[in-house]
Protein backbone atom coordinates (compact mmCIF):
# COMPACT_ATOMS: atom_id res chain seq x y z
CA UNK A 1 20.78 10.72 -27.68
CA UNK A 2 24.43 11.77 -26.44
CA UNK A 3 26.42 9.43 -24.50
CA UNK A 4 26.14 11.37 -21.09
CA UNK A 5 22.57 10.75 -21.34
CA UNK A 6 22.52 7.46 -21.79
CA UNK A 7 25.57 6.85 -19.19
CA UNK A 8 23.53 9.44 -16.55
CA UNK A 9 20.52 5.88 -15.79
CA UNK A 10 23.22 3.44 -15.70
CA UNK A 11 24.80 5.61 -12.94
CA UNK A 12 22.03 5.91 -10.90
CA UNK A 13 21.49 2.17 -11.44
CA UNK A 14 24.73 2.06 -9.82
CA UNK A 15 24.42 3.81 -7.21
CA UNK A 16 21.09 2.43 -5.66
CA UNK A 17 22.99 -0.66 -4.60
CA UNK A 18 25.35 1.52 -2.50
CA UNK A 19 22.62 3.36 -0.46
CA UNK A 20 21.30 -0.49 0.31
CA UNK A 21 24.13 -1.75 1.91
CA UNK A 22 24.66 1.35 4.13
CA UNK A 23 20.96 0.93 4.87
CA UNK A 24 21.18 -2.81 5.42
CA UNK A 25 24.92 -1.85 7.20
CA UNK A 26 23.14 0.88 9.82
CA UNK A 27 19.86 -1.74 10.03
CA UNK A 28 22.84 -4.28 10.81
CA UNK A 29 24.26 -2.25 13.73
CA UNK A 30 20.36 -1.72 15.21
CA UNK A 31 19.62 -4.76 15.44
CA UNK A 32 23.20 -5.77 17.45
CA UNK A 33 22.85 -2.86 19.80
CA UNK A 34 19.23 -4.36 19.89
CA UNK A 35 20.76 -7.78 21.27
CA UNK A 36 24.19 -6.88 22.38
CA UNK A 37 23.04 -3.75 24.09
CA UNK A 38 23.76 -5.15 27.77
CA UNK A 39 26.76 -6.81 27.15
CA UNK A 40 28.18 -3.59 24.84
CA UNK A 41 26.80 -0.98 27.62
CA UNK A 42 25.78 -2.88 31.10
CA UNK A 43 23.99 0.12 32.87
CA UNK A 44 20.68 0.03 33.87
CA UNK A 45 18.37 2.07 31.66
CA UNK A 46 15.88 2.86 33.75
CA UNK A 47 17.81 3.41 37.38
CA UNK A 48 18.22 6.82 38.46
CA UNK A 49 21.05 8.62 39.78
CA UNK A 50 19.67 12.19 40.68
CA UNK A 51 23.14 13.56 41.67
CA UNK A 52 23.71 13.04 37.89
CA UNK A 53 20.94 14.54 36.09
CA UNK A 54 21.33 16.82 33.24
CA UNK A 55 24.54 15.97 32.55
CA UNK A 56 25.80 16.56 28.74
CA UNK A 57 27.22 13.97 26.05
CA UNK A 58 30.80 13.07 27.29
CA UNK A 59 30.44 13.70 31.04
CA UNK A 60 31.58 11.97 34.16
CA UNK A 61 28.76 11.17 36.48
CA UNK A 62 29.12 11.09 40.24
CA UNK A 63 30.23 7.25 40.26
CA UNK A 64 32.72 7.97 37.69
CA UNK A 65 31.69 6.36 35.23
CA UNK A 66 31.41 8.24 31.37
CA UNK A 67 28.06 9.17 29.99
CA UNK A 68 28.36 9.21 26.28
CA UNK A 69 24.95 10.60 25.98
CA UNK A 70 24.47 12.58 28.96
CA UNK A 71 21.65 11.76 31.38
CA UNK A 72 18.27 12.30 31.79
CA UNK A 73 16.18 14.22 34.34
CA UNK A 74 16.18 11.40 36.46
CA UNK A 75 20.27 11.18 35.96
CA UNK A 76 19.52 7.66 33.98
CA UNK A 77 22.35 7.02 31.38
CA UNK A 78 21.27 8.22 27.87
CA UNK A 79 23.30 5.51 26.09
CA UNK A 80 21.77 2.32 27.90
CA UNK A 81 18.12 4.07 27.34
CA UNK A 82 18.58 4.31 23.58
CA UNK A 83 20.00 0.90 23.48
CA UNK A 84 16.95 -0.17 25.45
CA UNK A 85 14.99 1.76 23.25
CA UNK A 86 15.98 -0.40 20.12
CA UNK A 87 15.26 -3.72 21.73
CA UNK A 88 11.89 -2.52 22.16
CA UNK A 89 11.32 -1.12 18.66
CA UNK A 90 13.31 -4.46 17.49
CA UNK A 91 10.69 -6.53 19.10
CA UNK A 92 7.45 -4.44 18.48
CA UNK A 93 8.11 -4.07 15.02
CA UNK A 94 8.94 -7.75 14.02
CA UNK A 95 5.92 -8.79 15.93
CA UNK A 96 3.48 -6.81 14.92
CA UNK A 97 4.45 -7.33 11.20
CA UNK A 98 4.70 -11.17 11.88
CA UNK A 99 1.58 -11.34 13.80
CA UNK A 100 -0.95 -9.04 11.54
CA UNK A 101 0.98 -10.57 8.53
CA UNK A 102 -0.39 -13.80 9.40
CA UNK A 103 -3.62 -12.72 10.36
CA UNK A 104 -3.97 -10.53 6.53
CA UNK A 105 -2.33 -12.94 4.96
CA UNK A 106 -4.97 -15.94 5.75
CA UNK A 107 -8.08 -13.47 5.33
CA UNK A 108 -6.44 -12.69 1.73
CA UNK A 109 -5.78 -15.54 0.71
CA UNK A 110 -9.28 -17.10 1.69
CA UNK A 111 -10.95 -13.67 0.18
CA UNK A 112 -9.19 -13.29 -2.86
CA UNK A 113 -9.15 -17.36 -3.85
CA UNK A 114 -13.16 -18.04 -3.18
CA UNK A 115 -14.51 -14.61 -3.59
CA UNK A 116 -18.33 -14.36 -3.50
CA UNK A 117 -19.96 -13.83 -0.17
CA UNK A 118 -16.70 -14.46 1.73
CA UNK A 119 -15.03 -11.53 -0.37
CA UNK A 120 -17.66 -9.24 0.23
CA UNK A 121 -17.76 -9.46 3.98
CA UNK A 122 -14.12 -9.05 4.60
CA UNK A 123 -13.61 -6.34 1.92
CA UNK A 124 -16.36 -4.99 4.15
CA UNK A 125 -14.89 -5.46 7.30
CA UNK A 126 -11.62 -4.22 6.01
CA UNK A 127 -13.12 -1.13 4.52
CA UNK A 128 -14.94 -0.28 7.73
CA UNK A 129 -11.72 -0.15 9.34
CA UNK A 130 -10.17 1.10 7.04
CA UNK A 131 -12.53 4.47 7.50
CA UNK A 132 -10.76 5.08 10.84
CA UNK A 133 -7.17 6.73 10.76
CA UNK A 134 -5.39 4.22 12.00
CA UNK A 135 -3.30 6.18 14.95
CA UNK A 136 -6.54 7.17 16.44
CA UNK A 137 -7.50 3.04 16.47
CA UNK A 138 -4.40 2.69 18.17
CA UNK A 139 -4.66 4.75 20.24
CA UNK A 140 -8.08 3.65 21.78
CA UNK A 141 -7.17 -0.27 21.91
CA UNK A 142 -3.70 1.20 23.69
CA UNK A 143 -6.51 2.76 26.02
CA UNK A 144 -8.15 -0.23 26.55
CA UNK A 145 -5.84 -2.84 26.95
CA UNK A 146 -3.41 -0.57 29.06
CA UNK A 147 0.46 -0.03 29.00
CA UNK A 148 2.09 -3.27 28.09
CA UNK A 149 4.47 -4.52 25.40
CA UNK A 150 2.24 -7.49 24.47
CA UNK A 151 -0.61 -5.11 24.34
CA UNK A 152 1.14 -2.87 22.09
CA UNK A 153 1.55 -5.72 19.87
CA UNK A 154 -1.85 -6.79 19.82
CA UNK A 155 -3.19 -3.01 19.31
CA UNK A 156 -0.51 -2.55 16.08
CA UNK A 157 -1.42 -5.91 14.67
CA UNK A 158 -4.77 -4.93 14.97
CA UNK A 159 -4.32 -1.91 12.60
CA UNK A 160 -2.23 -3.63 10.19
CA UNK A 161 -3.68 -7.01 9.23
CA UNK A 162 -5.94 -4.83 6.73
CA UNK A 163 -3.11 -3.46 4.50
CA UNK A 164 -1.49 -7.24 4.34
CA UNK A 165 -4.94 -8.63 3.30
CA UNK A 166 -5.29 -6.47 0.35
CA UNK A 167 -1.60 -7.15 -0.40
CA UNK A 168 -2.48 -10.73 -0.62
CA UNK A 169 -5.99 -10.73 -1.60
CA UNK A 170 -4.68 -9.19 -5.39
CA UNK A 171 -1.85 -11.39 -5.63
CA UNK A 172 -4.85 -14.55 -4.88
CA UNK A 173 -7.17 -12.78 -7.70
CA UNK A 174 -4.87 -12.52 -10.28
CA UNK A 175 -2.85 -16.15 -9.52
CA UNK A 176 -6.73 -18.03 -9.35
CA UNK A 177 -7.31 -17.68 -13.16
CA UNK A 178 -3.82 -18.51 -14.31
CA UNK A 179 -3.48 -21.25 -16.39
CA UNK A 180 -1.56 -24.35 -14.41
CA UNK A 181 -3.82 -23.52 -11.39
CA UNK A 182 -7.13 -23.83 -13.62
CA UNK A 183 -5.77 -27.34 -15.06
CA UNK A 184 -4.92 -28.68 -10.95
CA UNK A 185 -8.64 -27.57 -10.47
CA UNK A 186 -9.52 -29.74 -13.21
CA UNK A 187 -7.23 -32.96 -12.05
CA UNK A 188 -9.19 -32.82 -8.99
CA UNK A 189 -6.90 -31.08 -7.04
CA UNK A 190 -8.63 -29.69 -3.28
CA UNK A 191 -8.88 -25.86 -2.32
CA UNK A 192 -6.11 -26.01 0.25
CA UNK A 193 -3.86 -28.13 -2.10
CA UNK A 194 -4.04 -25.16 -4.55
CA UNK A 195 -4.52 -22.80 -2.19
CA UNK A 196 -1.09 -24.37 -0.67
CA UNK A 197 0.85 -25.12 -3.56
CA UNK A 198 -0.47 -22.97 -6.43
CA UNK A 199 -1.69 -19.56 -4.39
CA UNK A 200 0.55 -18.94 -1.49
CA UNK A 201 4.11 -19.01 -3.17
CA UNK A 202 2.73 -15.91 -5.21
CA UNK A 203 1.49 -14.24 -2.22
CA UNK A 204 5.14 -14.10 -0.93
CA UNK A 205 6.67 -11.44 -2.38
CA UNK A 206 3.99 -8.73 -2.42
CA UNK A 207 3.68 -9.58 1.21
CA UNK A 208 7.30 -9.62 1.78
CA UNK A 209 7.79 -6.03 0.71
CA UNK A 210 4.83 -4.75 2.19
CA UNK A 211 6.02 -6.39 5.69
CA UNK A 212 9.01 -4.44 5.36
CA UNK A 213 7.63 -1.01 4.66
CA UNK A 214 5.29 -1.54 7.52
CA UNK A 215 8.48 -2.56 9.78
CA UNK A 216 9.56 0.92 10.26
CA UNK A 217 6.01 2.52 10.47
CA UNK A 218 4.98 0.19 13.15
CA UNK A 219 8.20 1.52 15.05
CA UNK A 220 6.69 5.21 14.65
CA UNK A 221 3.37 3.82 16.04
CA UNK A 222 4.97 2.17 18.72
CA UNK A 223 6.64 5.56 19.62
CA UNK A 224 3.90 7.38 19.03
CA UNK A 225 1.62 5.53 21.60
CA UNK A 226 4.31 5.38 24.13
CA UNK A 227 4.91 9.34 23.36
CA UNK A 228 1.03 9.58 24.58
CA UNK A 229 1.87 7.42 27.46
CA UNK A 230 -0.20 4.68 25.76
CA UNK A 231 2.55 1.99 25.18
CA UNK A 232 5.06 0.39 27.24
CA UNK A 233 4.63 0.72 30.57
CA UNK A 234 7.27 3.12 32.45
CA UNK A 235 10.06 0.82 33.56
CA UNK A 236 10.66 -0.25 29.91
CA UNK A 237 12.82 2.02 27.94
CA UNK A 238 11.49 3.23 24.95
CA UNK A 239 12.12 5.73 22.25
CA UNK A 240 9.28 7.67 22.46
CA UNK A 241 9.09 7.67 26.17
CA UNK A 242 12.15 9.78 26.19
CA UNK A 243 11.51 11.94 23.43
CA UNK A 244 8.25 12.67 25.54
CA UNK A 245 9.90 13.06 29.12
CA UNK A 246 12.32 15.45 27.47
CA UNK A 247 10.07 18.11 26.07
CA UNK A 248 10.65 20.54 28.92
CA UNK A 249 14.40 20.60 28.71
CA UNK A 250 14.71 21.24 24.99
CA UNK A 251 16.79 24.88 25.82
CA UNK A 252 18.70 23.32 28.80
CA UNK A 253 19.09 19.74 28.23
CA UNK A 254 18.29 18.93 23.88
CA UNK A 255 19.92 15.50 24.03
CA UNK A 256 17.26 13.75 25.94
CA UNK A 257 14.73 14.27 23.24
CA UNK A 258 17.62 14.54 20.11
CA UNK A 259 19.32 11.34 20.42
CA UNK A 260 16.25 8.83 20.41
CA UNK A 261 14.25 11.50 18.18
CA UNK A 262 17.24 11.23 15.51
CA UNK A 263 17.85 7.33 15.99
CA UNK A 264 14.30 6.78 15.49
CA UNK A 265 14.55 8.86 12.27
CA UNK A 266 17.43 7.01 10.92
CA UNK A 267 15.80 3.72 11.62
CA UNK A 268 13.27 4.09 9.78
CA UNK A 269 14.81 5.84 7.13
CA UNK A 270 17.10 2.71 6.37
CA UNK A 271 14.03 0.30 6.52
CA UNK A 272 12.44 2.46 3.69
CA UNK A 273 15.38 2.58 1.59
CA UNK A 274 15.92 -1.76 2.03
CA UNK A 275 12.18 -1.79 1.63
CA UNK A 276 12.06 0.20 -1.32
CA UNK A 277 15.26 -1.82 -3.01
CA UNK A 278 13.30 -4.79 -2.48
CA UNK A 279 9.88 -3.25 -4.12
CA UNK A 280 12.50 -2.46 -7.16
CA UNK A 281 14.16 -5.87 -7.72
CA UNK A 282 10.70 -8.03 -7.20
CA UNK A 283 9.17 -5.60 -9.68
CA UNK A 284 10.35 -6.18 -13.51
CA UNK A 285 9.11 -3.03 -14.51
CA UNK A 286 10.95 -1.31 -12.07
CA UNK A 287 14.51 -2.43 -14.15
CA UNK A 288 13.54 -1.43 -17.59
């Protein structure tokens, strides 16, 4: 094999690295705008200013002040809505992952460890849910809780706990016959000592990666719901909100549905790529 050939891998080796700290770097700056967003930008995303609507990235509105966004329909400041936005997404996103992570991640681990009867029922379970897409679940709990953020929460985790209990529930099949925890059974050891000690710390990592792929879809849920008018309720910013609200000025006003539409899409772009580096340095076949 010629040396460029062998040189071309250990370049792209090199440069996965790069793409993860500008996706880690741009994940960085979300998550400060997230927090720092009223201190960086103190405007009140949702107030309107009517003289001001319309107005285009880089404008003055009535008061003076400069719009680095433009305004809305409602003459609310672009900027402060997006920055808002992320808070929201920030908070949905962690949530829901932390919340439905919990929930999978006790139903795999008691599924996966004991298997029998208790298997069977909550493979069942998760396969019956499992036969509904899982925007149109969403989209009816949305319905019937209402508009809220904790609802939104609730409705996501709802959706999600399946895909972290499968996660789990392999890792707990394949650690149960492994050698050390097959000689702690045989000390005398309890179910929730192994289960503790033995089970869980393999369970991490699968779950870990999973949690952050599902990061960045729950965001495009989360958008997606309050796109339908099914998510926050309308004095919260949020992403999807706008993107929605600015459907009917795409020829004579793009930015209101452009910026949040594009910061969404780098968002979650950069928690795939972090997600996928992670996938690729917990997996040892993945650095053959």
């Amino acid at each position: 094999m010629s040396a460029p050939a062998l040189e071309a891998p250990a370049r792209a080796r090199r440069r996965t690295p790069r793409r993860t700290w500008i996706a880690l770097g741009v994940l960085a700056l979300f998550v400060l705008a997230g927090l720092l967003g009223p201190v960086l930008h103190p405007y009140d995303a949702v107030a309107t200013d009517l003289p001001s609507r319309l107005l285009p990235p880089g404008s003055r509105t009535e008061d003076g002040s400069l719009a680095w966004l433009g305004t809305d329909q409602l003459g609310r400041d672009l900027l402060a809505n997006v920055l808002a936005g992320s808070r929201v997404s920030l908070v949905v996103g962690l949530a829901t992952v932390v919340l439905g992570g919990a929930a999978g991640l006790l139903v795999g681990l008691v599924s996966g460890y004991f298997g029998g009867w208790p298997d069977a029922v909550l493979s069942r379970i998760g396969d019956v849910q499992l036969a509904f897409p899982s925007i149109l679940l969403a989209i009816l709990l949305a319905g019937v809780l209402g508009p809220s953020l904790t609802n939104i929460v609730i409705t996501l985790a709802v959706t999600r706990w399946v895909i972290f209990a499968r996660v789990v529930r392999a890792s707990a099949l394949s650690a149960r016959e492994l050698e050390y925890v097959n000689s702690a059974r045989l000390l005398g050891a309890g179910h929730l000592r192994i289960l503790l000690r033995h089970i869980l710390p393999s369970c991490w990592q699968p779950l870990l990666v999973a949690g952050t792929v599902q990061v960045g879809l729950t965001m495009v849920a989360e958008a997606s719901l309050s796109f339908l008018g099914l998510g926050v309720p309308v004095d919260e910013a949020s992403w999807g909100a706008t993107v929605s609200l600015g459907r009917d000025y795409l020829g004579s006003a793009w930015w209101i549905s452009t910026v949040p539409a594009l910061a969404l899409a780098l968002v979650v772009l950069c928690v795939g790529a972090v997600g996928d580096a992670f996938r690729d340095a917990s997996d040892p076949r993945a650095q053959l």
